[in-house]
Protein backbone atom coordinates (compact mmCIF):
# COMPACT_ATOMS: atom_id res chain seq x y z
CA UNK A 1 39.30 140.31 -95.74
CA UNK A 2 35.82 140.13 -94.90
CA UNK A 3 34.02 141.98 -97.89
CA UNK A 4 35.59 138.99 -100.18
CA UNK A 5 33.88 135.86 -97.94
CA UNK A 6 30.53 138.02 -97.51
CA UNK A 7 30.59 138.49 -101.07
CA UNK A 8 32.10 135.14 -102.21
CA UNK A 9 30.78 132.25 -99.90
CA UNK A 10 27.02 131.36 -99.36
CA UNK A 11 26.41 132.09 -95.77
CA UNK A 12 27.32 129.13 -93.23
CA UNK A 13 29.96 126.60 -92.60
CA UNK A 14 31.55 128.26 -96.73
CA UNK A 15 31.33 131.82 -95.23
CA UNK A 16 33.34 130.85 -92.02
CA UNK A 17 35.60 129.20 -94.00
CA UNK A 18 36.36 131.69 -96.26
CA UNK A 19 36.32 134.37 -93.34
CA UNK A 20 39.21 132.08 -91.52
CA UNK A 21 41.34 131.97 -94.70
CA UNK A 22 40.92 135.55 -95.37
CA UNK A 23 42.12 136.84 -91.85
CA UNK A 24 44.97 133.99 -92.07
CA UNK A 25 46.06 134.90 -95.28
CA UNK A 26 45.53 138.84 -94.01
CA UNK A 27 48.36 137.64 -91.33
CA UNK A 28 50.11 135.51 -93.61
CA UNK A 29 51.10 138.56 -96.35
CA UNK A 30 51.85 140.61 -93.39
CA UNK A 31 49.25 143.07 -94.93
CA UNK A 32 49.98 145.25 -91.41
CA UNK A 33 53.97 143.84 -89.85
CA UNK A 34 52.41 143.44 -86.47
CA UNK A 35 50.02 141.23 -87.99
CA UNK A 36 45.97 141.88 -87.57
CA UNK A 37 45.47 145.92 -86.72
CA UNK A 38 42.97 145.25 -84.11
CA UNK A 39 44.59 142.22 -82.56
CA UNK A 40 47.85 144.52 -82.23
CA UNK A 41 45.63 147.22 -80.67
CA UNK A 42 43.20 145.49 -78.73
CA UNK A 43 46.19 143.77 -76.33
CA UNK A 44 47.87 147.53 -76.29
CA UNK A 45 44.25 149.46 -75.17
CA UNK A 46 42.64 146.52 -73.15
CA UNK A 47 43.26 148.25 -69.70
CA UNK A 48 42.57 151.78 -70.86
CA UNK A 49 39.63 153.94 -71.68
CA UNK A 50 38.82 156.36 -74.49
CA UNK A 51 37.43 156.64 -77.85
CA UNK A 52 39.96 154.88 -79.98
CA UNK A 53 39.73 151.87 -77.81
CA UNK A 54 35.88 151.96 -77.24
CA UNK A 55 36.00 151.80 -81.16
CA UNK A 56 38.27 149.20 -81.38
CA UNK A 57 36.48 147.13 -78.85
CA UNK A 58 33.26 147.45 -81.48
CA UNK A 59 35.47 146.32 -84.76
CA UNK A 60 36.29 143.34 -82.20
CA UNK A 61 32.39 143.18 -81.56
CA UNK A 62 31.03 143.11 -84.48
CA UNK A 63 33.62 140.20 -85.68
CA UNK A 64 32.52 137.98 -83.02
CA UNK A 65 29.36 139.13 -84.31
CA UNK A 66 29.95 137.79 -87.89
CA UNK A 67 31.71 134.50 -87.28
CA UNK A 68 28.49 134.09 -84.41
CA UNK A 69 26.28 134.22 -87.00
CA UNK A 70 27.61 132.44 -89.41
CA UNK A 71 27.80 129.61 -87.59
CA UNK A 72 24.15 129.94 -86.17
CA UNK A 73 23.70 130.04 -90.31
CA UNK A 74 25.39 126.94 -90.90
CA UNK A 75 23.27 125.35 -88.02
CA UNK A 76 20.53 125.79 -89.44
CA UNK A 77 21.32 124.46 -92.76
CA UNK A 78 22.31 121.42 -90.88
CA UNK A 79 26.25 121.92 -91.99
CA UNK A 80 27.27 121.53 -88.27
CA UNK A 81 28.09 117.81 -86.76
CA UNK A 82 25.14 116.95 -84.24
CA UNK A 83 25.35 118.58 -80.79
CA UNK A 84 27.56 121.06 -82.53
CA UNK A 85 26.93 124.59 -80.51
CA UNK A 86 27.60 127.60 -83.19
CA UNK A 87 28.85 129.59 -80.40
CA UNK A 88 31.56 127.72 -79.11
CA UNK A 89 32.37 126.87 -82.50
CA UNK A 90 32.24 131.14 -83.14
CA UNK A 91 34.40 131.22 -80.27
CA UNK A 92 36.90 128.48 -80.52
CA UNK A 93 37.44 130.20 -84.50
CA UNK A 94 37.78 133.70 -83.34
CA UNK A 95 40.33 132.21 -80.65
CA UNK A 96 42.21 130.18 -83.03
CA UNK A 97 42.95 132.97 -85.35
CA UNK A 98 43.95 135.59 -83.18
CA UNK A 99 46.33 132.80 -81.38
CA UNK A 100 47.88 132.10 -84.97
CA UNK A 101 47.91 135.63 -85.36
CA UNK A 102 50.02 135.98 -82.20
CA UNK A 103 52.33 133.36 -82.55
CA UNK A 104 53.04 133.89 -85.88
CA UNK A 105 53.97 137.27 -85.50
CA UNK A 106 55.82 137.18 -82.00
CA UNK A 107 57.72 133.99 -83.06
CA UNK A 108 58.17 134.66 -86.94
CA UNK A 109 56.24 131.29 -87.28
CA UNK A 110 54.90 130.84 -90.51
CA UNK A 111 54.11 127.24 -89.94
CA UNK A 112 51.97 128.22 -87.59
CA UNK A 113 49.53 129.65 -90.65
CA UNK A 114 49.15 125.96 -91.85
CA UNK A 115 48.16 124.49 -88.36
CA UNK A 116 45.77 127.09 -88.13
CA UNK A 117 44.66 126.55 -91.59
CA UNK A 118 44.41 122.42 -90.61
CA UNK A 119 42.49 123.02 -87.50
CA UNK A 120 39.39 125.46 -88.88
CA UNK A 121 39.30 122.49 -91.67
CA UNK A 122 38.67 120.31 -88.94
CA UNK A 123 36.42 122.46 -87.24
CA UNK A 124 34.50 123.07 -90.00
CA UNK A 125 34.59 119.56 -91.60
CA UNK A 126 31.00 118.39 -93.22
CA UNK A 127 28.43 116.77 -91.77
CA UNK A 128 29.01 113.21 -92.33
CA UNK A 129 25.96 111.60 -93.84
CA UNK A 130 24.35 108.32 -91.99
CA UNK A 131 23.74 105.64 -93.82
């Protein structure tokens, strides 16, 4: 899901875009029945210690890493509404998803795909120019 946006979308307010409709469509399919791997994994190793979850803990990392700078990206093209901060907007995405993930999944909610999909819209909606 992510090769496609980095390879696909200019970096910025596209890439996070198509990084949110990759993992959501990555839930949607039910590519894994538990929904995202390393959401599944990360609730069931949060209190424990090891290997698998230290390396878990980096995949989770390294994907607030990407959506983080992505939006610092689409900051500084000037994509983001004024007083926009690109990490509270990385963090209210990454949160968004893994709730839809969650939901969707626990509840067999499939509706709850489109709300998700409305809300990063809205997140991500363009700059609107002043006139």
């Amino acid at each position: 899901m992510v090769t496609p946006a980095l390879t696909a979308a200019v970096p910025g307010r596209d890439r996070l875009a198509a990084l949110s409709e990759g993992f959501l469509s990555y839930v949607e399919r039910r590519v894994f029945p538990g929904g995202c791997f390393f959401v599944a994994t990360s609730a069931e190793l949060r209190a424990r210690s090891g290997p698998v979850r230290d390396r878990v803990a980096e995949y989770q990392q390294q994907w607030r890493d990407l959506l983080k700078h992505e939006a610092l990206a689409a900051e500084e093209k000037g994509e983001l509404q004024t007083g926009a901060d690109p990490e509270q907007l990385a963090f209210e995405l990454g949160a968004l998803l893994t709730g839809a993930n969650i939901i969707t999944v626990l509840h067999s909610d499939q509706g709850v795909i489109d709300r998700a999909r409305l809300a990063v819209r809205t997140r991500l909606a363009p700059v609107e120019a002043s006139g």
